[in-house]
PDB file of N, CA and C in Angstrom:
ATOM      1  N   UNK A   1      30.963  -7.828 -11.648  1.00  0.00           N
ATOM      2  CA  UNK A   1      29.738  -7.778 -12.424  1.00  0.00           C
ATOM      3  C   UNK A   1      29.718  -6.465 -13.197  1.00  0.00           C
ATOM      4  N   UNK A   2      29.376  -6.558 -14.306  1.00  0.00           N
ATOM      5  CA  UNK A   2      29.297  -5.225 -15.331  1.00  0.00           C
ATOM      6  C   UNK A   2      27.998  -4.656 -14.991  1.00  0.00           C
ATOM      7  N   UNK A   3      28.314  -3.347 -14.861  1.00  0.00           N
ATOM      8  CA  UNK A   3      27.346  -2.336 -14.425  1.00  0.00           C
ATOM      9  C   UNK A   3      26.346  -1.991 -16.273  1.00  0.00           C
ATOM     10  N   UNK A   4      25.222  -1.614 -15.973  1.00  0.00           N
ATOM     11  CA  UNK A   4      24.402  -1.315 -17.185  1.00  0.00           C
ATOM     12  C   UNK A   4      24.259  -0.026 -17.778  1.00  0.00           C
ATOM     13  N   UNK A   5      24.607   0.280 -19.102  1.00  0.00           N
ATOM     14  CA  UNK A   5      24.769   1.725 -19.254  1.00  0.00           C
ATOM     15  C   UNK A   5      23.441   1.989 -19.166  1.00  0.00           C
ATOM     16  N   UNK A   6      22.940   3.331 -18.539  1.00  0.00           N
ATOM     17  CA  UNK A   6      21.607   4.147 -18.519  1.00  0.00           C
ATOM     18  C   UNK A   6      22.054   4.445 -19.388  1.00  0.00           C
ATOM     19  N   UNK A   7      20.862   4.790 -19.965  1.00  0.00           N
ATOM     20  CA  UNK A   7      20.297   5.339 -21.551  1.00  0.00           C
ATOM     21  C   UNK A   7      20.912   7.077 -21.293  1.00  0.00           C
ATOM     22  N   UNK A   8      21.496   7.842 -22.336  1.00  0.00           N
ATOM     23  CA  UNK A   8      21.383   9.021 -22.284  1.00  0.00           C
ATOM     24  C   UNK A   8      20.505  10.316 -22.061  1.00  0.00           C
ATOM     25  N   UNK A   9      21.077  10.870 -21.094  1.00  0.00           N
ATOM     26  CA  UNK A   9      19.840  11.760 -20.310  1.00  0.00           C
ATOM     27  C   UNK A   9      19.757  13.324 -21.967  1.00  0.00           C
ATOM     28  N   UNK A  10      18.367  13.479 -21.940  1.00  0.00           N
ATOM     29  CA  UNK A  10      17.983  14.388 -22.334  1.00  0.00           C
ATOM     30  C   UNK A  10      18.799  15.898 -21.576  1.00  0.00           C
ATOM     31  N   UNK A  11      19.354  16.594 -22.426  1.00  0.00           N
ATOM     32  CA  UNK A  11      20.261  18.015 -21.688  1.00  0.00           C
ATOM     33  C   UNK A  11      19.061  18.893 -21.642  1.00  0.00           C
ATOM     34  N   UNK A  12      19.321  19.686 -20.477  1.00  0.00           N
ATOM     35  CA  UNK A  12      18.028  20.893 -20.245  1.00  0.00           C
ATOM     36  C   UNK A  12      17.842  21.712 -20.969  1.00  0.00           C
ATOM     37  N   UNK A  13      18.693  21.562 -22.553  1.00  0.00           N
ATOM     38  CA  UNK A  13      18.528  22.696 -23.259  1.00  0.00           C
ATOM     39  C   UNK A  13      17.066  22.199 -24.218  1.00  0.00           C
ATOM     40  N   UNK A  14      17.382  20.914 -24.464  1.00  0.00           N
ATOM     41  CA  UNK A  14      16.584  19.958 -25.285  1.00  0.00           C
ATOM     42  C   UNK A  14      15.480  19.711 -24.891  1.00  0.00           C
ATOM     43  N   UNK A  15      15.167  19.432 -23.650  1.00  0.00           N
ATOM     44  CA  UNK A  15      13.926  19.434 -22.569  1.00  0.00           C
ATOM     45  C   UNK A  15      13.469  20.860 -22.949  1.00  0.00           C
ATOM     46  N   UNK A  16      13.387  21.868 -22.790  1.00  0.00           N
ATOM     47  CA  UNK A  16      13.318  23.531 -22.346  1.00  0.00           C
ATOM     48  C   UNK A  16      12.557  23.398 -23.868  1.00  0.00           C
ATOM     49  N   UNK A  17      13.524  23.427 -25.062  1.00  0.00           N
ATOM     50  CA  UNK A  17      12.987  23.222 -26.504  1.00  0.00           C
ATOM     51  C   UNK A  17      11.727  22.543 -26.918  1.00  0.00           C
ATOM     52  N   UNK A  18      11.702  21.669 -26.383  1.00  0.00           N
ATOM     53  CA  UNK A  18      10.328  20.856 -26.725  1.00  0.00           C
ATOM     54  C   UNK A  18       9.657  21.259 -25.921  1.00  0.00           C
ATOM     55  N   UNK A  19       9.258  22.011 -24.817  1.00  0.00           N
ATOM     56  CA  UNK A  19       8.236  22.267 -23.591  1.00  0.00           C
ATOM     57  C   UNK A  19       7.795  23.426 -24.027  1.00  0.00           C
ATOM     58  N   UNK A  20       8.769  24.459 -25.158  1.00  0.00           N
ATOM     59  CA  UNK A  20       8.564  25.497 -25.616  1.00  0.00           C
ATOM     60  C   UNK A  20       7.879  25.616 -26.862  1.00  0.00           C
ATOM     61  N   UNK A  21       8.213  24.493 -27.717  1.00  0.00           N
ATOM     62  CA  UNK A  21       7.713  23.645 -28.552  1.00  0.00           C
ATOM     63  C   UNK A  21       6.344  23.614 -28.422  1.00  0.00           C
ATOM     64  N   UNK A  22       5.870  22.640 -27.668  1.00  0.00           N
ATOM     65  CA  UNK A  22       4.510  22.641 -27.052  1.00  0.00           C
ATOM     66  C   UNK A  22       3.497  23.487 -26.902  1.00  0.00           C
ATOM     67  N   UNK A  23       4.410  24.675 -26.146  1.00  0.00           N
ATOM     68  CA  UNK A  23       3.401  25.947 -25.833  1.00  0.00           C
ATOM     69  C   UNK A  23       3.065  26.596 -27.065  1.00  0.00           C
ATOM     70  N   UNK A  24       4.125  26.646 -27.830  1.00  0.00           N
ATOM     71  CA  UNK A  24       3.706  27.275 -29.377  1.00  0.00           C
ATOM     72  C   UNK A  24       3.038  26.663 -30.001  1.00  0.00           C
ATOM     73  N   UNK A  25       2.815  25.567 -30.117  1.00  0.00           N
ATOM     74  CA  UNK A  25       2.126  24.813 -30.917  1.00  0.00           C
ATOM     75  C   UNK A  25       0.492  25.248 -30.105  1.00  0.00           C
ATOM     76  N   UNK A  26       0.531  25.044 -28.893  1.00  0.00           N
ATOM     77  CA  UNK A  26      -0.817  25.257 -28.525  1.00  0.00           C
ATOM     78  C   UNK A  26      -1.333  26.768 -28.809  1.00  0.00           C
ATOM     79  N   UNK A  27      -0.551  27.719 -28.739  1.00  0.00           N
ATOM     80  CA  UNK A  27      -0.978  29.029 -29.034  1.00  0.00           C
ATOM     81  C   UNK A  27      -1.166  29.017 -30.042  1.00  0.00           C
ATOM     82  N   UNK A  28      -0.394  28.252 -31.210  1.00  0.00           N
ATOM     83  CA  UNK A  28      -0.635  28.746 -32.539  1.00  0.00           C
ATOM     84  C   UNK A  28      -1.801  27.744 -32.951  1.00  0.00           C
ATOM     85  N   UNK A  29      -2.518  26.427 -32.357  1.00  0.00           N
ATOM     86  CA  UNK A  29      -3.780  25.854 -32.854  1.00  0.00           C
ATOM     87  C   UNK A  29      -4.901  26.790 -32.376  1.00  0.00           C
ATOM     88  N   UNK A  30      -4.838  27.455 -30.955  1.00  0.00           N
ATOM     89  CA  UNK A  30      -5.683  28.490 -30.707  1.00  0.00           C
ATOM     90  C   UNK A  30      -6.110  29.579 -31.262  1.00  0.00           C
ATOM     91  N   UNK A  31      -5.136  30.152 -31.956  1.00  0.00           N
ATOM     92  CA  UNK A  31      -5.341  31.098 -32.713  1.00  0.00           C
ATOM     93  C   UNK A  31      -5.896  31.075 -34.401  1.00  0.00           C
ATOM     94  N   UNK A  32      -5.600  29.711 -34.695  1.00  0.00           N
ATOM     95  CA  UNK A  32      -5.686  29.288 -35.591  1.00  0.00           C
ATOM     96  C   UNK A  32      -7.660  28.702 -35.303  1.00  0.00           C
ATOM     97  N   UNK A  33      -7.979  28.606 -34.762  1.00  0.00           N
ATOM     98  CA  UNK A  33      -8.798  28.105 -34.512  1.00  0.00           C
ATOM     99  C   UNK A  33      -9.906  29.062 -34.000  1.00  0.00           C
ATOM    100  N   UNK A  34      -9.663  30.206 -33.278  1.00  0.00           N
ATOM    101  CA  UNK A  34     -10.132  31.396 -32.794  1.00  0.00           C
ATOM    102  C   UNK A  34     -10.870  31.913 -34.573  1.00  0.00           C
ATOM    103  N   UNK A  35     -10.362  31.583 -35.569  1.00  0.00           N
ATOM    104  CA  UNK A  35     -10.711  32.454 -36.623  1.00  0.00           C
ATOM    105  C   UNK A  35     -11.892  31.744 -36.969  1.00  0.00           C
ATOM    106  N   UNK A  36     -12.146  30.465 -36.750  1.00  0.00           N
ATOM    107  CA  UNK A  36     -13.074  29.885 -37.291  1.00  0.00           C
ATOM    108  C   UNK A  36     -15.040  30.294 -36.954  1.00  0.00           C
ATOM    109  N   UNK A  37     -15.936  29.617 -37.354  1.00  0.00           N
ATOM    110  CA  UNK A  37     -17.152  30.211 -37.600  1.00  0.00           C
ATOM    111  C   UNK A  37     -17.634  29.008 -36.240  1.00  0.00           C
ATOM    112  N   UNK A  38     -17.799  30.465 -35.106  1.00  0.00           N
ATOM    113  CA  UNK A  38     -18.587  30.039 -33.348  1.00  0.00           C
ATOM    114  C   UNK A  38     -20.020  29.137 -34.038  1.00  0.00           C
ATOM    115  N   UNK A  39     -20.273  28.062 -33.603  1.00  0.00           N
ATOM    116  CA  UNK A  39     -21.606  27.617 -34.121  1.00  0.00           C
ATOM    117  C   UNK A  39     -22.662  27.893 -32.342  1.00  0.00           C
ATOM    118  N   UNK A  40     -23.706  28.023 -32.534  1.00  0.00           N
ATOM    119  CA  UNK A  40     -24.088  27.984 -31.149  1.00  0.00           C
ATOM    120  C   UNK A  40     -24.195  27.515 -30.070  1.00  0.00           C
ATOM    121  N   UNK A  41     -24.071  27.774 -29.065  1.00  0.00           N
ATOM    122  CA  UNK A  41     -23.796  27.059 -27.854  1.00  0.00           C
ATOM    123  C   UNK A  41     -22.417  27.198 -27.505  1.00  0.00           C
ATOM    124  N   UNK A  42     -21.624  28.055 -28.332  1.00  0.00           N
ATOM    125  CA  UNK A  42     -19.819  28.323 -28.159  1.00  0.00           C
ATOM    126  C   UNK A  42     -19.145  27.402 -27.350  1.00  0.00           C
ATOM    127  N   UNK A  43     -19.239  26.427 -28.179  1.00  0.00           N
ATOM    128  CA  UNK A  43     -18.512  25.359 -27.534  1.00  0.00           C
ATOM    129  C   UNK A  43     -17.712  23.738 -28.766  1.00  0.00           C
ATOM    130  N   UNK A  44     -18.538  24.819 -29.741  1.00  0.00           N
ATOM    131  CA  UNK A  44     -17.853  24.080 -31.518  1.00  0.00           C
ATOM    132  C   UNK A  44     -17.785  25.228 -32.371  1.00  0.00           C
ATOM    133  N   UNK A  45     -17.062  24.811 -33.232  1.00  0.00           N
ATOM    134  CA  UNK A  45     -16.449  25.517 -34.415  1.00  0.00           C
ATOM    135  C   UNK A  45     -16.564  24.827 -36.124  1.00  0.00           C
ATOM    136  N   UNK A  46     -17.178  25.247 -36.614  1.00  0.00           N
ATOM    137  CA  UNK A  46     -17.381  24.417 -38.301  1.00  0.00           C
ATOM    138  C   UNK A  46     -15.675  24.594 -38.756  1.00  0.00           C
ATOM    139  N   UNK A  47     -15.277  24.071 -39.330  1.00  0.00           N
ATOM    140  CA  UNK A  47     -13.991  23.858 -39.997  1.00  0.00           C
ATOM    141  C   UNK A  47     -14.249  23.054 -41.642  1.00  0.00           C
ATOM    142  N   UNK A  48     -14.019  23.716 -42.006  1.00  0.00           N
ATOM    143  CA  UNK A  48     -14.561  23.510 -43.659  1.00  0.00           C
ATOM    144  C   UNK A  48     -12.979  23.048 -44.615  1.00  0.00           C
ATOM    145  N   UNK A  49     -12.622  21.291 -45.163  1.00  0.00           N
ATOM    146  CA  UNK A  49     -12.057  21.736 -45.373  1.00  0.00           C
ATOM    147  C   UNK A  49     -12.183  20.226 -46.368  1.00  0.00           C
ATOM    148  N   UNK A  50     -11.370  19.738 -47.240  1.00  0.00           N
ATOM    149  CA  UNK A  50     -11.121  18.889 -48.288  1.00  0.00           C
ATOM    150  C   UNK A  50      -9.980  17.879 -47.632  1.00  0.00           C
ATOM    151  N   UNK A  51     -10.843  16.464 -47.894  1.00  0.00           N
ATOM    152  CA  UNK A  51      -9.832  15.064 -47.815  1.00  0.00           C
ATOM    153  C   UNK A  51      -9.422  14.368 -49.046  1.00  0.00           C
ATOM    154  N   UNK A  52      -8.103  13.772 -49.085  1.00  0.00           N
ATOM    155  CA  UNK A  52      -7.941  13.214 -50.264  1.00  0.00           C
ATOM    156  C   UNK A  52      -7.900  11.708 -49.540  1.00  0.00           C
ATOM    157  N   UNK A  53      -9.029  10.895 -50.208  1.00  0.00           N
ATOM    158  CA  UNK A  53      -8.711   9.399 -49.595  1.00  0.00           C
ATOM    159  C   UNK A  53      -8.437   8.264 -51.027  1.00  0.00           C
ATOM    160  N   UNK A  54      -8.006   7.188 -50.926  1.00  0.00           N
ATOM    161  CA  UNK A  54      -8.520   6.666 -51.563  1.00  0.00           C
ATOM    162  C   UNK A  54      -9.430   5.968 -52.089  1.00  0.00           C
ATOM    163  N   UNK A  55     -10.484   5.639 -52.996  1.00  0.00           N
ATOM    164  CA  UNK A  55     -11.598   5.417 -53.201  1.00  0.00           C
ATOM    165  C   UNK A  55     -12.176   4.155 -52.406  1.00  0.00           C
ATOM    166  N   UNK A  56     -10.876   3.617 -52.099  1.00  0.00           N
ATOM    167  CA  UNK A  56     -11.623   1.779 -51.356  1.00  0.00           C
ATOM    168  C   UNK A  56     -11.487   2.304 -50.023  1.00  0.00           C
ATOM    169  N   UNK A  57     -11.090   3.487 -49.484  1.00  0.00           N
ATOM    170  CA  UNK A  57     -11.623   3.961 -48.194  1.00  0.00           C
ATOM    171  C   UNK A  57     -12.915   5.050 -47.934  1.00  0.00           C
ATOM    172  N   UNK A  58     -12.866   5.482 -48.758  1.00  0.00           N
ATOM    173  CA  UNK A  58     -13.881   6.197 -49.628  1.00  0.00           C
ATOM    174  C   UNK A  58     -15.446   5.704 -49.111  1.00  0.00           C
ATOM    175  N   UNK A  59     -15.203   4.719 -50.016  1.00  0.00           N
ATOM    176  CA  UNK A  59     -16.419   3.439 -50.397  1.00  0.00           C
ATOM    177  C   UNK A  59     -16.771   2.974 -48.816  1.00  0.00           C
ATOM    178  N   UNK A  60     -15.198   2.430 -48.081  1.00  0.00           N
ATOM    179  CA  UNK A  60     -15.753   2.211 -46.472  1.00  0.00           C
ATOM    180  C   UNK A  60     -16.639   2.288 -45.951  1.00  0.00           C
ATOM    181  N   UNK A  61     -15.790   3.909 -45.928  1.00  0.00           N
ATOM    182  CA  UNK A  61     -16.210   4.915 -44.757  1.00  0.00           C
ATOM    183  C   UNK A  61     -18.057   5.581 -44.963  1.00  0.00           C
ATOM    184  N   UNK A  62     -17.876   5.352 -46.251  1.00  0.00           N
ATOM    185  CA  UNK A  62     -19.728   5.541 -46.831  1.00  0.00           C
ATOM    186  C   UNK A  62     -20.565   4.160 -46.601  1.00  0.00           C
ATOM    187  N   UNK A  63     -19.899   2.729 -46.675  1.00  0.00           N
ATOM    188  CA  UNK A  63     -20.817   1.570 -45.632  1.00  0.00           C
ATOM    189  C   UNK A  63     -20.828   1.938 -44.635  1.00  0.00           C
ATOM    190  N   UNK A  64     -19.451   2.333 -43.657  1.00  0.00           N
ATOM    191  CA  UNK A  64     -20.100   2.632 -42.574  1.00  0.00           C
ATOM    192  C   UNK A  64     -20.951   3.012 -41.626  1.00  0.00           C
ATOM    193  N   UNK A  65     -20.870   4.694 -42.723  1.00  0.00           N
ATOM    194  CA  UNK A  65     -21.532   5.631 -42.376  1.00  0.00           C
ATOM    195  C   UNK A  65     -23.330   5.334 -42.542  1.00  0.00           C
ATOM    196  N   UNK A  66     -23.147   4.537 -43.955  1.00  0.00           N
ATOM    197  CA  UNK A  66     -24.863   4.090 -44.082  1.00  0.00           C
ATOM    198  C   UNK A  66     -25.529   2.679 -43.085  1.00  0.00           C
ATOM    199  N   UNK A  67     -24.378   2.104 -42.543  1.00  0.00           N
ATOM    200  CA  UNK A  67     -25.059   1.205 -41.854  1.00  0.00           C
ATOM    201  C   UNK A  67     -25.242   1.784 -40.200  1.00  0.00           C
ATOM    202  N   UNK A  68     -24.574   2.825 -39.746  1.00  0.00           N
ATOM    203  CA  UNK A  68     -25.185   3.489 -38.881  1.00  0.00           C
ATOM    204  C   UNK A  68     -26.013   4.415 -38.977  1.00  0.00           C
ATOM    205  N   UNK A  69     -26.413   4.738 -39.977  1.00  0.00           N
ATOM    206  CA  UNK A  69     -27.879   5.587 -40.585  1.00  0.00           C
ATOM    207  C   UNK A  69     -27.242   7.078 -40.076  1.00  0.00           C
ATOM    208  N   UNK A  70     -26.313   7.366 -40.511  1.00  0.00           N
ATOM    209  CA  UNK A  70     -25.642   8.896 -40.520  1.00  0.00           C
ATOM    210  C   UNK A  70     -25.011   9.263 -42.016  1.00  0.00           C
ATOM    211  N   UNK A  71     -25.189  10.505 -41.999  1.00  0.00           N
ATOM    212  CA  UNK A  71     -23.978  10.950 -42.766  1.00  0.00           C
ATOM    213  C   UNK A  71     -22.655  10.869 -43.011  1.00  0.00           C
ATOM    214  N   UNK A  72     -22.110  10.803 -44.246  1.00  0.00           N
ATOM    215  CA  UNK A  72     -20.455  10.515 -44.173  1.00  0.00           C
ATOM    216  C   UNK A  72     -19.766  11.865 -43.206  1.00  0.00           C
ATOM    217  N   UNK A  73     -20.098  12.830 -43.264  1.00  0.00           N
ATOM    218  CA  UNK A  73     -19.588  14.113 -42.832  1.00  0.00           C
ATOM    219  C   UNK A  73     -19.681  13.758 -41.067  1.00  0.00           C
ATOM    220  N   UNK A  74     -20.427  13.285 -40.584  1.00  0.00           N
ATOM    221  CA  UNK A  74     -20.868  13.183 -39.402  1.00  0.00           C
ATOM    222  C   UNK A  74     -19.999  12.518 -38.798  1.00  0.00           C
ATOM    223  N   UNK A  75     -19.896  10.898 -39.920  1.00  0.00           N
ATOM    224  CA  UNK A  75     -19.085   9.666 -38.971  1.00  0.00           C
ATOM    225  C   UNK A  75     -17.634   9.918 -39.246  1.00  0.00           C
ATOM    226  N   UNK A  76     -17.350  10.895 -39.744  1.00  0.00           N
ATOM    227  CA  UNK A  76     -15.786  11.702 -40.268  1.00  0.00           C
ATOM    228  C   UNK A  76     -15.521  12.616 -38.475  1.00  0.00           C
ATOM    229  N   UNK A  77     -16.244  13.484 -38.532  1.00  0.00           N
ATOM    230  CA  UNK A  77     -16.821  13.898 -37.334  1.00  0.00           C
ATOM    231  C   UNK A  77     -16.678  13.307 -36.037  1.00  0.00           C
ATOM    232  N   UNK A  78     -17.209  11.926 -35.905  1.00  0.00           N
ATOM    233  CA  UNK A  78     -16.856  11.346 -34.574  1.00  0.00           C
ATOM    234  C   UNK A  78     -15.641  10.652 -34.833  1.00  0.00           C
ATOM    235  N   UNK A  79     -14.953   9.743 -36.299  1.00  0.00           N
ATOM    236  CA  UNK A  79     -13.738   9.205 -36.067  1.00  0.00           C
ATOM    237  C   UNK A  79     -12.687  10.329 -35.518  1.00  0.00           C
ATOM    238  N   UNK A  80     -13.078  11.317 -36.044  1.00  0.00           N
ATOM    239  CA  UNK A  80     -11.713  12.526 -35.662  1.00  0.00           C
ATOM    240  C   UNK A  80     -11.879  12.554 -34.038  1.00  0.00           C
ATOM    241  N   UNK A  81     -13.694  12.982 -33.815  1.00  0.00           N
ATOM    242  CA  UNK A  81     -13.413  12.999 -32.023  1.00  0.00           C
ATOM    243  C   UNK A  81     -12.649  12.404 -31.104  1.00  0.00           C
ATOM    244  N   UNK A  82     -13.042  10.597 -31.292  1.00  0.00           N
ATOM    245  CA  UNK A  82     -12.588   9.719 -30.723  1.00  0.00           C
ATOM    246  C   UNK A  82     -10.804   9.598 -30.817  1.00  0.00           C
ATOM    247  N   UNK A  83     -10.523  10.032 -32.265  1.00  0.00           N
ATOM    248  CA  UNK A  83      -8.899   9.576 -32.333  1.00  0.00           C
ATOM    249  C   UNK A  83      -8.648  10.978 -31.627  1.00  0.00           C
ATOM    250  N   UNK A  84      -9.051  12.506 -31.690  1.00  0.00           N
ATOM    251  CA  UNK A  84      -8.266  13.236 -30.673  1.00  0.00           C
ATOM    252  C   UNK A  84      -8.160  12.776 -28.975  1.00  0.00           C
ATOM    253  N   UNK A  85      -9.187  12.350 -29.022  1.00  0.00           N
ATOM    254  CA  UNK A  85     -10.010  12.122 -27.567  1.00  0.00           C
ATOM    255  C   UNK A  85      -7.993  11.218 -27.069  1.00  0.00           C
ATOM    256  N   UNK A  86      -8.432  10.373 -28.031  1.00  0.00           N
ATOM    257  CA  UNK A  86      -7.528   9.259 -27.522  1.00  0.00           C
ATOM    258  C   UNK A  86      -5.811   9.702 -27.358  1.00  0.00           C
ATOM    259  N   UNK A  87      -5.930  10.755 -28.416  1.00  0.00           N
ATOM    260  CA  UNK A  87      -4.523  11.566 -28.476  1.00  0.00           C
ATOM    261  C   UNK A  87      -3.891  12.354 -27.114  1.00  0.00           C
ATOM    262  N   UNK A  88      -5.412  12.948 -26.631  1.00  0.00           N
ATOM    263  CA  UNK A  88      -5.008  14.077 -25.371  1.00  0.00           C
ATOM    264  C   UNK A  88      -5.012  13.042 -24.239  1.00  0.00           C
ATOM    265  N   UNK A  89      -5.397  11.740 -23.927  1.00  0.00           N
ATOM    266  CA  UNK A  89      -5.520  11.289 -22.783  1.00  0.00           C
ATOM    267  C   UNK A  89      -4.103  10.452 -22.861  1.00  0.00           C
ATOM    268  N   UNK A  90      -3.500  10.210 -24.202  1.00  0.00           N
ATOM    269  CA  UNK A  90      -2.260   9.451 -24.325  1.00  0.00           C
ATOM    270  C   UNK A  90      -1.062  10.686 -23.894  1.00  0.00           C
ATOM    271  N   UNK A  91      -1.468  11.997 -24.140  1.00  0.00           N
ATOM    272  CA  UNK A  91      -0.496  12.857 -24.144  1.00  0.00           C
ATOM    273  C   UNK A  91      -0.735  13.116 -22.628  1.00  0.00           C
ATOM    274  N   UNK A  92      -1.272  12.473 -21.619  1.00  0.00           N
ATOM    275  CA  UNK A  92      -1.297  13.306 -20.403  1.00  0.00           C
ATOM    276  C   UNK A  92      -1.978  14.428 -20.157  1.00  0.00           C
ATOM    277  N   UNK A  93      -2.949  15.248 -21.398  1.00  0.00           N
ATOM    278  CA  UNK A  93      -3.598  16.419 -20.868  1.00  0.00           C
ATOM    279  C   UNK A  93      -4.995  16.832 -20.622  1.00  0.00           C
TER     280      UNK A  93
END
């Protein structure tokens, strides 16, 4: 009976790289983020910054936003929450 090739193992240099990877990346969103304007209750940060969409998402995201009786800025606001939300619990952290 033919034995099954295992998939190729990741070398510890490559592992080590991306784990290092990681940590930099987190120091450098921290810091990056440290500069921004404390709103009260230090526990948010305003981040001020320009989207390019296209207009038929545009248009959407402004039904959306008006049929839940919010602001476009707001429901921009929670789509980002929810998709990080969903990012850190997919990443394990």
């Amino acid at each position: 009976m033919a034995k099954k090739k295992s998939p190729p193992k990741k070398s510890p240099t490559k592992q080590r790289a991306k784990a290092e990877a990681a940590v930099a990346a987190e120091v450098l969103s921290y810091d990056a983020v440290a500069q921004e304007e404390l709103l009260p209750g230090g526990d948010r940060v305003r981040l001020t910054f320009r989207i390019v969409l296209s207009r038929r998402l545009a248009e959407a995201l402004s039904a959306e936003a008006t049929r839940r009786d919010m602001n476009l800025a707001t429901l921009v606001t929670e789509v980002l929450g929810m998709t990080a939300a969903k990012a850190m619990h997919a990443g394990g952290r």
